[in-house]
Protein backbone atom coordinates (compact mmCIF):
# COMPACT_ATOMS: atom_id res chain seq x y z
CA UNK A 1 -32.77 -84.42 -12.06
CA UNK A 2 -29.53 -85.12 -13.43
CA UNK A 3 -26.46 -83.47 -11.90
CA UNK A 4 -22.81 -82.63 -13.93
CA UNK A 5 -20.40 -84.50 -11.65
CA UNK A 6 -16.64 -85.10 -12.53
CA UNK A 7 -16.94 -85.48 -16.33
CA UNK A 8 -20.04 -87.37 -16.04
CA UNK A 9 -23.59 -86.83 -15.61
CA UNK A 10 -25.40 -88.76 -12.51
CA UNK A 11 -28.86 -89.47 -11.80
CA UNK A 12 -28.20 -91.09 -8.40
CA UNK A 13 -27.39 -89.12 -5.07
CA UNK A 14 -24.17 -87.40 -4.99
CA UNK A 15 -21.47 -88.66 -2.73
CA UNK A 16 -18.49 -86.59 -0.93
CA UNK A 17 -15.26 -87.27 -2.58
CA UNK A 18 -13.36 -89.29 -0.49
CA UNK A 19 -10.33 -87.21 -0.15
CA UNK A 20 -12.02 -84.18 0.77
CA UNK A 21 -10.93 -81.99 2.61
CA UNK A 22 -13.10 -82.24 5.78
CA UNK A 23 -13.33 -85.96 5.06
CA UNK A 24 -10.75 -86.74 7.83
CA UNK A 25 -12.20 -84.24 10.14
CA UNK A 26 -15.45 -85.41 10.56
CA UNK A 27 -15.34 -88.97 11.45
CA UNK A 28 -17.78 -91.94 11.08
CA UNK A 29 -21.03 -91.44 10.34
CA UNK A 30 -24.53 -93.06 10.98
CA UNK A 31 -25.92 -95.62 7.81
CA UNK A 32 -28.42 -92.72 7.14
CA UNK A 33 -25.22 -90.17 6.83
CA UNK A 34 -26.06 -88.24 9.96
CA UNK A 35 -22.99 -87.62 12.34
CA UNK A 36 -22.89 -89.97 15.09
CA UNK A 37 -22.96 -89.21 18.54
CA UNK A 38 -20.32 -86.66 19.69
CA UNK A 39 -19.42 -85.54 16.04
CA UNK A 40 -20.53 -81.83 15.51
CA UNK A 41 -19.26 -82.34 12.08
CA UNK A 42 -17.78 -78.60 11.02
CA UNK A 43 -17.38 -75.80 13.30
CA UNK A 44 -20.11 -73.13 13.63
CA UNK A 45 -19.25 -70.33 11.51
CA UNK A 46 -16.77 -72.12 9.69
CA UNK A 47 -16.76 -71.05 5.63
CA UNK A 48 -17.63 -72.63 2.92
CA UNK A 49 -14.14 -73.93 0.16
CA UNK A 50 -15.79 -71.08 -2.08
CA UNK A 51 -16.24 -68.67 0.05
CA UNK A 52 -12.75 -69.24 1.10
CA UNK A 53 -11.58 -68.68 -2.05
CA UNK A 54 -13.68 -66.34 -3.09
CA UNK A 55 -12.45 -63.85 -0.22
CA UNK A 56 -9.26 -64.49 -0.80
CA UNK A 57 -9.22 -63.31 -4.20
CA UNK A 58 -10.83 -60.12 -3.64
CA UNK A 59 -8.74 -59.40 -0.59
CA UNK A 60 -5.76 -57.77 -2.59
CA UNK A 61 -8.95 -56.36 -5.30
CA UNK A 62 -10.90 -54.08 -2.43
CA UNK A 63 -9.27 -50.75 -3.65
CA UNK A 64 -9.66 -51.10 -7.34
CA UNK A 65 -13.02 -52.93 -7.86
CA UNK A 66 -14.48 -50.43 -5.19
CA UNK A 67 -12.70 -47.41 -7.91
CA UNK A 68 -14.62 -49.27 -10.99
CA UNK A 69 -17.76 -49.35 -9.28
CA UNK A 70 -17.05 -45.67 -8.80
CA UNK A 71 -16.60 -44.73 -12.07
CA UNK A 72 -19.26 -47.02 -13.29
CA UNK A 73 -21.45 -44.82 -11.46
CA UNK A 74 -19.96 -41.57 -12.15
CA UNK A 75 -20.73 -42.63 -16.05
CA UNK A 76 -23.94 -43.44 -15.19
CA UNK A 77 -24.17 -46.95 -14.31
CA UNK A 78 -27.67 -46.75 -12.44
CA UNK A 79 -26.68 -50.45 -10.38
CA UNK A 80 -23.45 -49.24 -9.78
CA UNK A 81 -24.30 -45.52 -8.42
CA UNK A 82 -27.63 -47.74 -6.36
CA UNK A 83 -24.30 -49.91 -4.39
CA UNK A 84 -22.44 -46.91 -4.25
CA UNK A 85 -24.99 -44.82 -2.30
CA UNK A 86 -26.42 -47.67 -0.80
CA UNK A 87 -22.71 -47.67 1.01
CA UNK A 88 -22.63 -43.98 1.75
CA UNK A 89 -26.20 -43.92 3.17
CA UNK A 90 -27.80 -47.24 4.20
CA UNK A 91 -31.16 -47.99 4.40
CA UNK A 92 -32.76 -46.68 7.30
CA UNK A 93 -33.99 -49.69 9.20
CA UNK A 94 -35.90 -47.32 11.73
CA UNK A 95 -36.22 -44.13 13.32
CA UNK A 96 -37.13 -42.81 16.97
CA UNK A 97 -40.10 -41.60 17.55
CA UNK A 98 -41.18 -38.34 19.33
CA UNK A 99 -44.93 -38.38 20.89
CA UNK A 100 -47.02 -38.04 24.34
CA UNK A 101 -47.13 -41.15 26.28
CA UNK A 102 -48.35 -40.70 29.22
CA UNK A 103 -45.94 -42.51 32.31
CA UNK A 104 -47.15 -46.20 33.44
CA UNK A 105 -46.56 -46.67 37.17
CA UNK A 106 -49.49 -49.32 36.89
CA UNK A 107 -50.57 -52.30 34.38
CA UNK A 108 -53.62 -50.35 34.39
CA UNK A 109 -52.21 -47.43 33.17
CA UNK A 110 -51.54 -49.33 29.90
CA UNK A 111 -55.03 -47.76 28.82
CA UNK A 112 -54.06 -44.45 28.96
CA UNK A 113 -51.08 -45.44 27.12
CA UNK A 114 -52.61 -47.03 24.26
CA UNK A 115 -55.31 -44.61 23.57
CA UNK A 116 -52.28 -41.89 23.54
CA UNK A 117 -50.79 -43.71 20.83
CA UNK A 118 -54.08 -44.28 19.26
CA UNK A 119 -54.28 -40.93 18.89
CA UNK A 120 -51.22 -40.23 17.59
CA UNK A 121 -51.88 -42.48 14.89
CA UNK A 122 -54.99 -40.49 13.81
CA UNK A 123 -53.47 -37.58 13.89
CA UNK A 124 -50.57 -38.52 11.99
CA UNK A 125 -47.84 -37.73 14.35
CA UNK A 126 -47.06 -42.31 13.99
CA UNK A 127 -47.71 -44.14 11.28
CA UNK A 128 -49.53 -47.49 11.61
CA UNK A 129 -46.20 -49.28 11.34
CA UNK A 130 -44.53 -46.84 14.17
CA UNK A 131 -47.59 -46.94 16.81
CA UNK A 132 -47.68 -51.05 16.51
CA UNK A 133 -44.07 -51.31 17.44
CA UNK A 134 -44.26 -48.63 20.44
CA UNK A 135 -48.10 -50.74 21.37
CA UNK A 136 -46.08 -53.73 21.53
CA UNK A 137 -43.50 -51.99 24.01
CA UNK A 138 -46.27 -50.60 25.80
CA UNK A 139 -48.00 -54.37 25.94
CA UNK A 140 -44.58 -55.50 26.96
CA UNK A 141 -43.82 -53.04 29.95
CA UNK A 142 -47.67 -54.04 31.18
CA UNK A 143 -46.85 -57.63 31.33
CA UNK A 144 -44.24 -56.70 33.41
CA UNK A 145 -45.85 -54.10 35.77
CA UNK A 146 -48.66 -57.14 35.85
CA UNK A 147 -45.69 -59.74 37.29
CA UNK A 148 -44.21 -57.20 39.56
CA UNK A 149 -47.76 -56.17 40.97
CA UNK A 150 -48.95 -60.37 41.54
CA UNK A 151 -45.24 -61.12 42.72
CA UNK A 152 -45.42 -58.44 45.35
CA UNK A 153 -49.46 -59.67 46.27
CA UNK A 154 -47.84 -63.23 46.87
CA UNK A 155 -45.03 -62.55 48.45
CA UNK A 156 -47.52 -60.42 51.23
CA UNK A 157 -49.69 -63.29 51.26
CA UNK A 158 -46.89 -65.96 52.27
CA UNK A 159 -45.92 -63.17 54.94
CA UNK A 160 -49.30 -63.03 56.69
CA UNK A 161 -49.34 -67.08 57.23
């Protein structure tokens, strides 16, 4: 693979300026370019030069690019109207769900549970998507009823001895 670097074009590895930026920052390194012990190298979350930049330019350009890509889709720009509404009216990611489940007091309650949503899911009222998610809640909240109930059998079991 060849690679465009300062005016030249490079088959080897590419290699970090030396007056970089963060070049000062980050301290030694190990022979095989890790960071050595104690170096975290750049903060987490810190941004990227282009970012940087990138942000800054459109900082003052909010108001009027978000106007073009208004009129763009007022004149029928279909990308343009998509990002608009997309803005107005995300994507739902999900929805609540309204059904019968009966109330677990026990892990062995789950049953009931599950055939309830099984149900529902025949009938429509879930989708498959929908009644895996709330099975998986249901599975969760057994595992715990399950820890509670063998907590509280050990805990009377240390008691009688």
């Amino acid at each position: 693979m060849l690679t465009y670097v300062d005016h030249y074009w490079s088959k080897g590895p590419l290699r970090a300026p030396a007056d970089r930026n963060s070049g000062a920052k980050s301290g030694a390194r190990n022979p095989d370019g890790t960071f050595a012990p104690g170096n975290p190298g750049k903060p987490r979350g810190s941004r990227h030069r282009a970012t940087q930049a990138t942000l800054a330019l459109l900082d003052g350009e909010a108001e009027a690019l978000t106007r073009k890509a208004v009129e763009m889709a007022l004149a029928g720009d279909s990308a343009a109207l998509r990002v608009c509404l997309e803005r107005i009216a995300p994507p739902r990611k999900d929805a609540p769900v309204e059904f019968a489940l009966p109330v677990m007091a026990s892990a062995q309650d789950a049953t009931t549970a599950a055939a309830a949503i099984l149900t529902a899911v025949a009938n429509a009222e879930l989708t498959p998507a929908e009644g895996s998610h709330v099975m998986a809640l249901v599975d969760a909240y057994r595992r715990t009823l399950e820890a509670t109930e063998l907590e509280t059998r050990i805990i009377a079991l240390e008691q009688r001895k």
